[in-house]
PDB file of N, CA and C in Angstrom:
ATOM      1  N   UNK A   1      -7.291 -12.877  31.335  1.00  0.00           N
ATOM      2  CA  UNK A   1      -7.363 -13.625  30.088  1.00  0.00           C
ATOM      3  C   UNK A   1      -7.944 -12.760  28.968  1.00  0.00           C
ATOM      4  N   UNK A   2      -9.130 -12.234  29.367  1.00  0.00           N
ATOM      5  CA  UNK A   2      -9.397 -11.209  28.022  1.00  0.00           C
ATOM      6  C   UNK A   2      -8.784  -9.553  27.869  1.00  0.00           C
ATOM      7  N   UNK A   3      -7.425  -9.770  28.608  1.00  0.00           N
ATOM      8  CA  UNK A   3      -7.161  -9.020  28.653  1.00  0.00           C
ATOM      9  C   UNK A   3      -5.958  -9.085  27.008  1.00  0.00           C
ATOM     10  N   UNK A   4      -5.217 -10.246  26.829  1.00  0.00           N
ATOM     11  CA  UNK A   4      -4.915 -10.494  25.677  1.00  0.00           C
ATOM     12  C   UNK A   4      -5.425 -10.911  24.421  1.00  0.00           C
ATOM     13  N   UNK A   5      -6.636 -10.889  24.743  1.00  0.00           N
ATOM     14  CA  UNK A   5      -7.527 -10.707  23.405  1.00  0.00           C
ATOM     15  C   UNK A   5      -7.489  -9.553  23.135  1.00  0.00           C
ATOM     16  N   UNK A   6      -7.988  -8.240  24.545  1.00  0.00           N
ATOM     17  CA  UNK A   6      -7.832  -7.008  23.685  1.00  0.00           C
ATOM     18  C   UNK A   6      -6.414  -6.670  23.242  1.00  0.00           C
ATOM     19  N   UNK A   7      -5.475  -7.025  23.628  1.00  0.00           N
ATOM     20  CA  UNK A   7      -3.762  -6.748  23.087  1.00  0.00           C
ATOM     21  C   UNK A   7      -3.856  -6.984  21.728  1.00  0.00           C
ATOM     22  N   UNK A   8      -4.526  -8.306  21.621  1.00  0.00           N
ATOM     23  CA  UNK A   8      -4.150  -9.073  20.008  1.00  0.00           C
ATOM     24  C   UNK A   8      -4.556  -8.408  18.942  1.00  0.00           C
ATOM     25  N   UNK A   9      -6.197  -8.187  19.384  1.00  0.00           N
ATOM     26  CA  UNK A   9      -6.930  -7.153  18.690  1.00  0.00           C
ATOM     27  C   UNK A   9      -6.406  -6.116  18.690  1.00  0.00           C
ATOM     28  N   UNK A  10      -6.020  -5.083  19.315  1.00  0.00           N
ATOM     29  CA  UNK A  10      -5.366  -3.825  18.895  1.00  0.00           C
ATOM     30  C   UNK A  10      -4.225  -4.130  18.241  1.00  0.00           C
ATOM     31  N   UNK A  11      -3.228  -5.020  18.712  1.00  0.00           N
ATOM     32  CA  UNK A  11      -1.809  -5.210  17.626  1.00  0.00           C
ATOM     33  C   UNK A  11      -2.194  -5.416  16.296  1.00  0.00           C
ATOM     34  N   UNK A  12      -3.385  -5.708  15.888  1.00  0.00           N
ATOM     35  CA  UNK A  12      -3.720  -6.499  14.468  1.00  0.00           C
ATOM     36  C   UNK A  12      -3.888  -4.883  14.301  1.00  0.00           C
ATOM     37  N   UNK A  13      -5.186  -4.202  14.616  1.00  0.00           N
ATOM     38  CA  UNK A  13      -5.422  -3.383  14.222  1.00  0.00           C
ATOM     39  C   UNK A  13      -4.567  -1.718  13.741  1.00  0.00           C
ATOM     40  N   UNK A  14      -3.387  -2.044  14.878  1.00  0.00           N
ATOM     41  CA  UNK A  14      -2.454  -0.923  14.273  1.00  0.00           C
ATOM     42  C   UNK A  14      -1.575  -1.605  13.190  1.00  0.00           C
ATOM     43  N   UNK A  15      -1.237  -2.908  13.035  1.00  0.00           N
ATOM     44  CA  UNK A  15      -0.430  -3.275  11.927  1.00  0.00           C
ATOM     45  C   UNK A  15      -1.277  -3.122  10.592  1.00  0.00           C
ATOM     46  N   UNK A  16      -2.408  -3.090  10.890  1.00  0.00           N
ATOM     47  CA  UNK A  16      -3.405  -2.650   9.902  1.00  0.00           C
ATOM     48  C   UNK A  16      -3.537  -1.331   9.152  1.00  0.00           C
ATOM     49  N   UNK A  17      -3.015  -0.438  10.548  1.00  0.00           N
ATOM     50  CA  UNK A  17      -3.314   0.998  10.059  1.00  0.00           C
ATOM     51  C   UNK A  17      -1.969   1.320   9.514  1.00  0.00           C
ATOM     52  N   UNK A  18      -1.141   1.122  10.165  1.00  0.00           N
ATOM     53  CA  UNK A  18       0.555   1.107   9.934  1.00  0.00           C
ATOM     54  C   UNK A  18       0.654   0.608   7.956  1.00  0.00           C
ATOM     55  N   UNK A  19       0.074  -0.661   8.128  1.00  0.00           N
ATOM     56  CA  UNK A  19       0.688  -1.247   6.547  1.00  0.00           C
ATOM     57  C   UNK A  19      -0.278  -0.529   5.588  1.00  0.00           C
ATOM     58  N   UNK A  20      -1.251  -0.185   5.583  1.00  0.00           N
ATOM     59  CA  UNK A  20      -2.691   0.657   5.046  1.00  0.00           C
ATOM     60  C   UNK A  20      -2.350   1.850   4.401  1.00  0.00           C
ATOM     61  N   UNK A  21      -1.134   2.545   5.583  1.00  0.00           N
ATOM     62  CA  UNK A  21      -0.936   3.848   5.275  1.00  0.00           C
ATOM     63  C   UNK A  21       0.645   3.911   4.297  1.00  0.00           C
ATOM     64  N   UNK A  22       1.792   2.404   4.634  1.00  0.00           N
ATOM     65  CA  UNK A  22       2.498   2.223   3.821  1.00  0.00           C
ATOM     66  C   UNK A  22       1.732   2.145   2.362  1.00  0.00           C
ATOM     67  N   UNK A  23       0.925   0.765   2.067  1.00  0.00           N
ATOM     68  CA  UNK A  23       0.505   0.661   0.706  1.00  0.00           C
ATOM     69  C   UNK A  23       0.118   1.916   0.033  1.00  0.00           C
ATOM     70  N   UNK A  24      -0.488   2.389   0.561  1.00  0.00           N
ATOM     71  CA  UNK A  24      -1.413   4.032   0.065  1.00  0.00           C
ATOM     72  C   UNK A  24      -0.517   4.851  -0.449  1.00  0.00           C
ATOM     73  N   UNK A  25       0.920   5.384   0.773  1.00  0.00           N
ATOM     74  CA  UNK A  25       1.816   6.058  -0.301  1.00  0.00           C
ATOM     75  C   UNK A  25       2.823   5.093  -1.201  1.00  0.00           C
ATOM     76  N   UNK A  26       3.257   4.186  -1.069  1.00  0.00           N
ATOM     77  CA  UNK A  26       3.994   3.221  -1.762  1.00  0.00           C
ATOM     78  C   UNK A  26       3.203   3.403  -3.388  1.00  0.00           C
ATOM     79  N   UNK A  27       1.888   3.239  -3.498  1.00  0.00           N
ATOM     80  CA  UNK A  27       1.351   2.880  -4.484  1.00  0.00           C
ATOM     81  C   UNK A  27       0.925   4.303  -5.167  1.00  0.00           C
ATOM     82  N   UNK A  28       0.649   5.627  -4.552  1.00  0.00           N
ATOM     83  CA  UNK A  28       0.870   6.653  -5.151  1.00  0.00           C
ATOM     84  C   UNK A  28       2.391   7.304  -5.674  1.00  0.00           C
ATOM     85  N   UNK A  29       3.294   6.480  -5.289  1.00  0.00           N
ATOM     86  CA  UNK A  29       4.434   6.784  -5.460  1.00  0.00           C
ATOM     87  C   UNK A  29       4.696   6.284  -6.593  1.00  0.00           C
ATOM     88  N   UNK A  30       3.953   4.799  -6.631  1.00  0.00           N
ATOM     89  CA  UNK A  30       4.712   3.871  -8.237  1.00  0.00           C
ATOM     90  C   UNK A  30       3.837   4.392  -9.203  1.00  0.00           C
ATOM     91  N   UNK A  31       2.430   4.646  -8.843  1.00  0.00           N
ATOM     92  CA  UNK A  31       1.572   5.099  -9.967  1.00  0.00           C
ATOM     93  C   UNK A  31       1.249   6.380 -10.785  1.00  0.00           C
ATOM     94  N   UNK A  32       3.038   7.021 -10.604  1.00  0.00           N
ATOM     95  CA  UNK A  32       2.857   8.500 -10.891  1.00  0.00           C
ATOM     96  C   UNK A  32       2.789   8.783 -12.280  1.00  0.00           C
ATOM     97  N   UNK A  33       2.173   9.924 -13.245  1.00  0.00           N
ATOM     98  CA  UNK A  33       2.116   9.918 -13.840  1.00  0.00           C
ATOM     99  C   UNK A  33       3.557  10.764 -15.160  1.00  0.00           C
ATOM    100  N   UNK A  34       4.445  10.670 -14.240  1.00  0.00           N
ATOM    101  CA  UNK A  34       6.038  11.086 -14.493  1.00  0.00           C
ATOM    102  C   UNK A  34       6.460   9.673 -15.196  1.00  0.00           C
ATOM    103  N   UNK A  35       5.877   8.542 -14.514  1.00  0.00           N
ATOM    104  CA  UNK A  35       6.778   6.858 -14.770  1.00  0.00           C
ATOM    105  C   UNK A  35       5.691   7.180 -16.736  1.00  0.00           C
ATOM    106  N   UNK A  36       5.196   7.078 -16.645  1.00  0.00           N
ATOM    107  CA  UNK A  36       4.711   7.182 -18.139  1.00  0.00           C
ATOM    108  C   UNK A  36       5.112   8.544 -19.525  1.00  0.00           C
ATOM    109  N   UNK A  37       5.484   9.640 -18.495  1.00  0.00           N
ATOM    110  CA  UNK A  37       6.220  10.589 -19.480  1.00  0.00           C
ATOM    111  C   UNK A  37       7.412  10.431 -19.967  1.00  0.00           C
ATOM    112  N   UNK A  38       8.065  10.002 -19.016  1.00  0.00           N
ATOM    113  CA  UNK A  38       9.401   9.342 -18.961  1.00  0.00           C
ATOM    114  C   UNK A  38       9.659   8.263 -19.732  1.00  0.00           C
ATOM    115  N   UNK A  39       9.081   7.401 -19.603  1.00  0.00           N
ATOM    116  CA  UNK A  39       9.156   6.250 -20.341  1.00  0.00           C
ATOM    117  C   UNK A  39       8.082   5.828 -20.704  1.00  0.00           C
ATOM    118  N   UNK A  40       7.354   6.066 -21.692  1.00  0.00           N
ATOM    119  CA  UNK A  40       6.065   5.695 -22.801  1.00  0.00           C
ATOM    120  C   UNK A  40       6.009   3.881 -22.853  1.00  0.00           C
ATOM    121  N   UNK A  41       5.064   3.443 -22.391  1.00  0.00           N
ATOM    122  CA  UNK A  41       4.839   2.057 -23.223  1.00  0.00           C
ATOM    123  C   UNK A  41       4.664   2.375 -24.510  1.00  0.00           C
ATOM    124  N   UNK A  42       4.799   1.279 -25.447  1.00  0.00           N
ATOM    125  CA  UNK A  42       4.988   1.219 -26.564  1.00  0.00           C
ATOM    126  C   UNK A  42       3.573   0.433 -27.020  1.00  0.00           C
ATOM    127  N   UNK A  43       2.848   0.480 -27.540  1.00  0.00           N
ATOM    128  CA  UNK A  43       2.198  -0.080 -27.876  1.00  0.00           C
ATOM    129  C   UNK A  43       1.756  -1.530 -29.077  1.00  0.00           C
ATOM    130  N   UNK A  44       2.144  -2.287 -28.759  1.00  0.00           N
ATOM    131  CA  UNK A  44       2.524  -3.411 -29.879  1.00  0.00           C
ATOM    132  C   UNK A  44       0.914  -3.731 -30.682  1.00  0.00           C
ATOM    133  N   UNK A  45       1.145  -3.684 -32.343  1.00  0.00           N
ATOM    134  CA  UNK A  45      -0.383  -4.003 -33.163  1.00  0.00           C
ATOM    135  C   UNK A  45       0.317  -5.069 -33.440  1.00  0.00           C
ATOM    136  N   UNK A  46      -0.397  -6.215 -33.428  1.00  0.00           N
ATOM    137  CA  UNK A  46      -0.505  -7.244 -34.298  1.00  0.00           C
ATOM    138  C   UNK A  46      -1.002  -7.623 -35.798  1.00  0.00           C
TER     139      UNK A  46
END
């Protein structure tokens, strides 16, 4: 029986490390600083 507690616990924990290490490059990927040379926000004054 506690043998699928430790299963559960480790499955959580590699989907953890697994999605951790997606977000990390996913989000260095969108936050490059090319997406802003490329295409400038514009800045709107009111």
């Amino acid at each position: 029986m506690a043998g699928w507690w430790v299963t559960t616990i480790g499955f959580i924990i590699c989907l953890g490390i697994v999605g951790g290490t997606f977000v990390y490059f996913l989000r260095g990927t969108l936050h490059s600083e090319d997406a802003t040379r490329i295409d400038p926000v514009k800045k709107e004054i009111d």
